[in-house]
C-alpha atoms as a PDB file:
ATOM      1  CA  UNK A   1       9.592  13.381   7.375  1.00  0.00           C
ATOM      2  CA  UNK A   2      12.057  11.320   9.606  1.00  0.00           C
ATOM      3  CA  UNK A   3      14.463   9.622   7.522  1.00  0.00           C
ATOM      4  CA  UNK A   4      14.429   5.526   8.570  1.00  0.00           C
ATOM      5  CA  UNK A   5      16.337   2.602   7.437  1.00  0.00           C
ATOM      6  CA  UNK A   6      13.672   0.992   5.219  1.00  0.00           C
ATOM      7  CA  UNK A   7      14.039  -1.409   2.204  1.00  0.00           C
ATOM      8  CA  UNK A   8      13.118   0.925   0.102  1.00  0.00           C
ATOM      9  CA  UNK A   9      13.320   0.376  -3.898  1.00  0.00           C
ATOM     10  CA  UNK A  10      15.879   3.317  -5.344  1.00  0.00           C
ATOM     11  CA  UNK A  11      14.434   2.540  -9.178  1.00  0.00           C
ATOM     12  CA  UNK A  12      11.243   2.996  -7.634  1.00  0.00           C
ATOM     13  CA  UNK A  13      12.460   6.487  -5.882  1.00  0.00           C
ATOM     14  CA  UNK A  14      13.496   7.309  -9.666  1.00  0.00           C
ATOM     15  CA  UNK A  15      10.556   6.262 -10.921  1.00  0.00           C
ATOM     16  CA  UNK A  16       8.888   8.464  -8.664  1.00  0.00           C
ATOM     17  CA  UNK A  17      11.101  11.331  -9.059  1.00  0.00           C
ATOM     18  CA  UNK A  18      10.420  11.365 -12.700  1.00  0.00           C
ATOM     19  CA  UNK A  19       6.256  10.989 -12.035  1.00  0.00           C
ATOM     20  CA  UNK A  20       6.499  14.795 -10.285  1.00  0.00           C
ATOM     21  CA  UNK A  21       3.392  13.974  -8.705  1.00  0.00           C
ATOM     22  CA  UNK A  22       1.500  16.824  -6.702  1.00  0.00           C
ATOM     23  CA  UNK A  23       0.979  14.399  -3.546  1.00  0.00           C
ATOM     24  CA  UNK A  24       5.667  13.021  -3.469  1.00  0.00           C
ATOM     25  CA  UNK A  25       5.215  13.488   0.281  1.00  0.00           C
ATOM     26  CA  UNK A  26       2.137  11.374   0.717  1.00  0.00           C
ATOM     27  CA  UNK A  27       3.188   8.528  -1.582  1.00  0.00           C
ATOM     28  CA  UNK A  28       7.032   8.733   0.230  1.00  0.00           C
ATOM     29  CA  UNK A  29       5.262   8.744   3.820  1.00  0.00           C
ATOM     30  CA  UNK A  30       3.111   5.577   2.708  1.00  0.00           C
ATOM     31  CA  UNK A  31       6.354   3.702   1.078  1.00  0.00           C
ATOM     32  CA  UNK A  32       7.541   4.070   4.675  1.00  0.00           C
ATOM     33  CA  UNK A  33       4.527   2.804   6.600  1.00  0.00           C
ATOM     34  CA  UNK A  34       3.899  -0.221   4.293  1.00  0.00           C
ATOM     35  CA  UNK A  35       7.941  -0.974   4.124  1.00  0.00           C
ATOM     36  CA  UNK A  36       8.015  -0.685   8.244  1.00  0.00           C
ATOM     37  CA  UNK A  37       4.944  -3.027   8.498  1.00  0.00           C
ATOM     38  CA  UNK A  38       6.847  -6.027   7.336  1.00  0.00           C
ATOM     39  CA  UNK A  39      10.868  -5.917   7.248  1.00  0.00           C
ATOM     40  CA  UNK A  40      10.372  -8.817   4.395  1.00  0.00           C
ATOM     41  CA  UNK A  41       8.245  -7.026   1.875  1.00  0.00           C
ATOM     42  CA  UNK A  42       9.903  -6.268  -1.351  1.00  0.00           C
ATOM     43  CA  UNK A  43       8.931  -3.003  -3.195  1.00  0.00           C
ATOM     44  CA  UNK A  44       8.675  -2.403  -7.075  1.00  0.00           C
ATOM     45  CA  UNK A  45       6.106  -0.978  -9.825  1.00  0.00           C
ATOM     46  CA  UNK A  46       3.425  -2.222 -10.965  1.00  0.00           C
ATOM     47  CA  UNK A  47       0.087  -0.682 -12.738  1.00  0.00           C
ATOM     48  CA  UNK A  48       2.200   2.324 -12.784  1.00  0.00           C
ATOM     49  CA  UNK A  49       2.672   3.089  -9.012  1.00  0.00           C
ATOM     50  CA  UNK A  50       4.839   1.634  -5.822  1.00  0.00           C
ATOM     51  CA  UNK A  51       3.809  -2.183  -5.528  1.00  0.00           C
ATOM     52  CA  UNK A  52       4.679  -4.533  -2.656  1.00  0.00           C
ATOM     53  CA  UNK A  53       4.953  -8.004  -2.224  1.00  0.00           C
ATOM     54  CA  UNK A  54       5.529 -10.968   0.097  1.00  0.00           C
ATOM     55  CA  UNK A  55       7.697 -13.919  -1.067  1.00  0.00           C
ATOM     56  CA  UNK A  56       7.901 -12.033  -5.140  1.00  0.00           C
ATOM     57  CA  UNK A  57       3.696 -12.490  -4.667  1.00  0.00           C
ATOM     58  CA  UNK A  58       2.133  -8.832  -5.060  1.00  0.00           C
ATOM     59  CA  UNK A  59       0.176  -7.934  -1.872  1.00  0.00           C
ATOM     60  CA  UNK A  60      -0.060  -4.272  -1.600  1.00  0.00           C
ATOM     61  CA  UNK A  61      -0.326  -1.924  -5.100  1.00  0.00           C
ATOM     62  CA  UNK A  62      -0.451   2.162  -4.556  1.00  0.00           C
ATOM     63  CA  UNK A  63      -2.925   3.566  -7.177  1.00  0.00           C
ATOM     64  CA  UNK A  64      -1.327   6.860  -7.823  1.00  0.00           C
ATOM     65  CA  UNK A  65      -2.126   7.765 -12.073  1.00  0.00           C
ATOM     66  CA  UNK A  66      -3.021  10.409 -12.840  1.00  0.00           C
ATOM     67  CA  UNK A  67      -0.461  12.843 -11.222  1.00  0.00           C
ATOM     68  CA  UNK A  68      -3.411  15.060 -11.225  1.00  0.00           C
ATOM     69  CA  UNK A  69      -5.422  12.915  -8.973  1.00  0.00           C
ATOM     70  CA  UNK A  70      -6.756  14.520  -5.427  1.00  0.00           C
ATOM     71  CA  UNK A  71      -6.215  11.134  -3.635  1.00  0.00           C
ATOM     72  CA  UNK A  72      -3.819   8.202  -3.172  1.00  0.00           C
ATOM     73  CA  UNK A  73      -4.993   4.383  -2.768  1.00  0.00           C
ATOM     74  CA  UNK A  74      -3.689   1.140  -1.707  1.00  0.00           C
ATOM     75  CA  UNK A  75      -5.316  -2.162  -2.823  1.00  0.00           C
ATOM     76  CA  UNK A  76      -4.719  -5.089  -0.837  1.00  0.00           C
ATOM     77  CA  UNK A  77      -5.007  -7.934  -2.847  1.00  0.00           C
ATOM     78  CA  UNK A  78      -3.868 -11.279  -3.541  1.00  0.00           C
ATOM     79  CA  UNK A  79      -2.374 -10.987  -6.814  1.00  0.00           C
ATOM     80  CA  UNK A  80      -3.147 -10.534 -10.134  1.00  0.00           C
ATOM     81  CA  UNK A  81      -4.756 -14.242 -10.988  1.00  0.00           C
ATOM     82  CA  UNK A  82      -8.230 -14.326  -9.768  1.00  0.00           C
ATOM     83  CA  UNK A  83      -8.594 -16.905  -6.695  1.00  0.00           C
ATOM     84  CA  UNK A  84     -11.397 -18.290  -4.598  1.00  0.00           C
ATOM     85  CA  UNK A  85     -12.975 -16.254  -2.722  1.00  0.00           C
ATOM     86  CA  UNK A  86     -12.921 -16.620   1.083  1.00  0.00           C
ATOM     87  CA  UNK A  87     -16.444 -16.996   2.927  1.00  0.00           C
ATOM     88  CA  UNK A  88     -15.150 -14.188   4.950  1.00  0.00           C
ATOM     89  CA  UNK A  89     -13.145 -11.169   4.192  1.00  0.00           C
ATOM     90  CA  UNK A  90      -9.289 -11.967   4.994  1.00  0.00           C
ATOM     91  CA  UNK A  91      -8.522 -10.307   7.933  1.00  0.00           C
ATOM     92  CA  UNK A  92     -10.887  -8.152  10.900  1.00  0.00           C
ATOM     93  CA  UNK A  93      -9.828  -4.686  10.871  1.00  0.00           C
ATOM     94  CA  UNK A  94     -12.589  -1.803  12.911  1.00  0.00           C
ATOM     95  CA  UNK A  95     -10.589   1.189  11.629  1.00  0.00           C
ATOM     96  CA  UNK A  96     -12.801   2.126   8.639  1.00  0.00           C
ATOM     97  CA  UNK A  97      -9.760   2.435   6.648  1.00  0.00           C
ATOM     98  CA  UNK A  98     -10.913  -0.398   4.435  1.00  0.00           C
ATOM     99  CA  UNK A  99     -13.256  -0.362   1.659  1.00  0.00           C
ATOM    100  CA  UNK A 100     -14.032  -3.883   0.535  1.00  0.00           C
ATOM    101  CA  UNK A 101     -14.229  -4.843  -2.957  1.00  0.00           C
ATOM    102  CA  UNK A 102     -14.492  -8.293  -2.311  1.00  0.00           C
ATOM    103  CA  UNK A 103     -13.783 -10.818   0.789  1.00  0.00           C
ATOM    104  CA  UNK A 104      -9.437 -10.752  -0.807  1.00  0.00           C
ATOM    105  CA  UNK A 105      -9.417  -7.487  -2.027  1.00  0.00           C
ATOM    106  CA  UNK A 106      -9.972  -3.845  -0.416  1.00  0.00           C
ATOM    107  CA  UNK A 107      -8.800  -0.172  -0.711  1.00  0.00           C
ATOM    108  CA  UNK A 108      -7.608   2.651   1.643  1.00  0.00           C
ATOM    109  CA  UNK A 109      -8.168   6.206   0.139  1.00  0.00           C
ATOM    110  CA  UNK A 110      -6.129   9.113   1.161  1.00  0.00           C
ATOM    111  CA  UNK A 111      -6.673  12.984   0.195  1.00  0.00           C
ATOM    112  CA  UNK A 112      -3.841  14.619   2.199  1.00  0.00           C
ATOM    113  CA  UNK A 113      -0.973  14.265   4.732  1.00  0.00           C
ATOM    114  CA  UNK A 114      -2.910  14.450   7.976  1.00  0.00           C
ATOM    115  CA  UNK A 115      -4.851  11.199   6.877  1.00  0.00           C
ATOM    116  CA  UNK A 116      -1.777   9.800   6.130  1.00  0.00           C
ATOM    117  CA  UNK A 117      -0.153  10.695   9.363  1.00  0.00           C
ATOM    118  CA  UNK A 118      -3.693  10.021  11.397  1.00  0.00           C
ATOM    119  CA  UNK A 119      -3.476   6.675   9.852  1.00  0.00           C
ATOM    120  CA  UNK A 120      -0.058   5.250  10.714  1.00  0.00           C
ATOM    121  CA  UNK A 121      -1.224   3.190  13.708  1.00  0.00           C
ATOM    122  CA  UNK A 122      -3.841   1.335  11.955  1.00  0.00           C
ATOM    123  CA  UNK A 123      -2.422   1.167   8.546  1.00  0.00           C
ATOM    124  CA  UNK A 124       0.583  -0.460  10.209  1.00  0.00           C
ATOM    125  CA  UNK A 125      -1.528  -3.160  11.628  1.00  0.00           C
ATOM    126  CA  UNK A 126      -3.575  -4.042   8.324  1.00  0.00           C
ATOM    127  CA  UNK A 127       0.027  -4.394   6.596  1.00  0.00           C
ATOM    128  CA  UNK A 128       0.804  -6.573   8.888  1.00  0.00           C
ATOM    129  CA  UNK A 129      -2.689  -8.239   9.077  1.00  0.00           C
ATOM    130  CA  UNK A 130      -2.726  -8.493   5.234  1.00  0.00           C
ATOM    131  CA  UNK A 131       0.594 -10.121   5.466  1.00  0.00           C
ATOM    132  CA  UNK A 132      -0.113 -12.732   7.628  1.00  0.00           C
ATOM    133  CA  UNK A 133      -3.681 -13.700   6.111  1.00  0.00           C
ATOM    134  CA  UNK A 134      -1.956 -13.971   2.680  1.00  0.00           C
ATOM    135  CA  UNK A 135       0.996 -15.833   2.766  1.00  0.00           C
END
């Protein structure tokens, strides 16, 4: 793994060091993708696992509990509060990366490095997608 200037979060590299979670790599190699996307997203925890926002609003939350889990997800959402749904989902995106739970909210599953890696091009370009439609 390159090592990049990114913003990233040290208490949230603690927090992660103390997690010892079977899939550190993955979860490191997605804080970089998500943290290159957009030089003005902010990273923290919440629900446990890396979180990013835009402007202190949450946009982008990495499921990673349980440690013991075969997978890692990010849900791209608008926050916590529940908001009006859009007639259309937020942003067009062919990849099949996304898995829509509603027309604001949607998950990307991983199971392993490769997908990660396989992924960068297109996971880039929902960041920045997601960004954009939600600010």
């Amino acid at each position: 793994m390159a090592k990049e200037k990114t913003n990233l979060n040290s208490e949230v590299t603690i927090f992660l060091d103390e997690q010892k979670h079977s899939f550190r790599k993955e979860i490191e190699q997605l804080r970089i993708y998500i943290l290159r996307a957009n030089e003005n997203l902010t990273e923290n925890i919440k629900w446990n696992g890396p979180n990013y926002c835009f402007n202190s609003e949450d946009r982008i939350t990495m499921r990673i509990q349980p440690p013991t889990t075969k997978q890692i997800q990010l849900i791209f959402h608008r926050g916590a509060k529940k908001q009006v749904q859009p007639k259309e989902k937020l942003i067009e995106e062919h990849s099949k990366l996304l898995i829509w739970k509603e027309n604001d909210r949607a998950i990307a599953t991983f199971k392993n490095m490769d997908e990660i890696e396989n992924a960068e091009t297109n996971l880039t370009e929902i960041v920045k997608k997601w960004i954009n439609a939600t600010k």
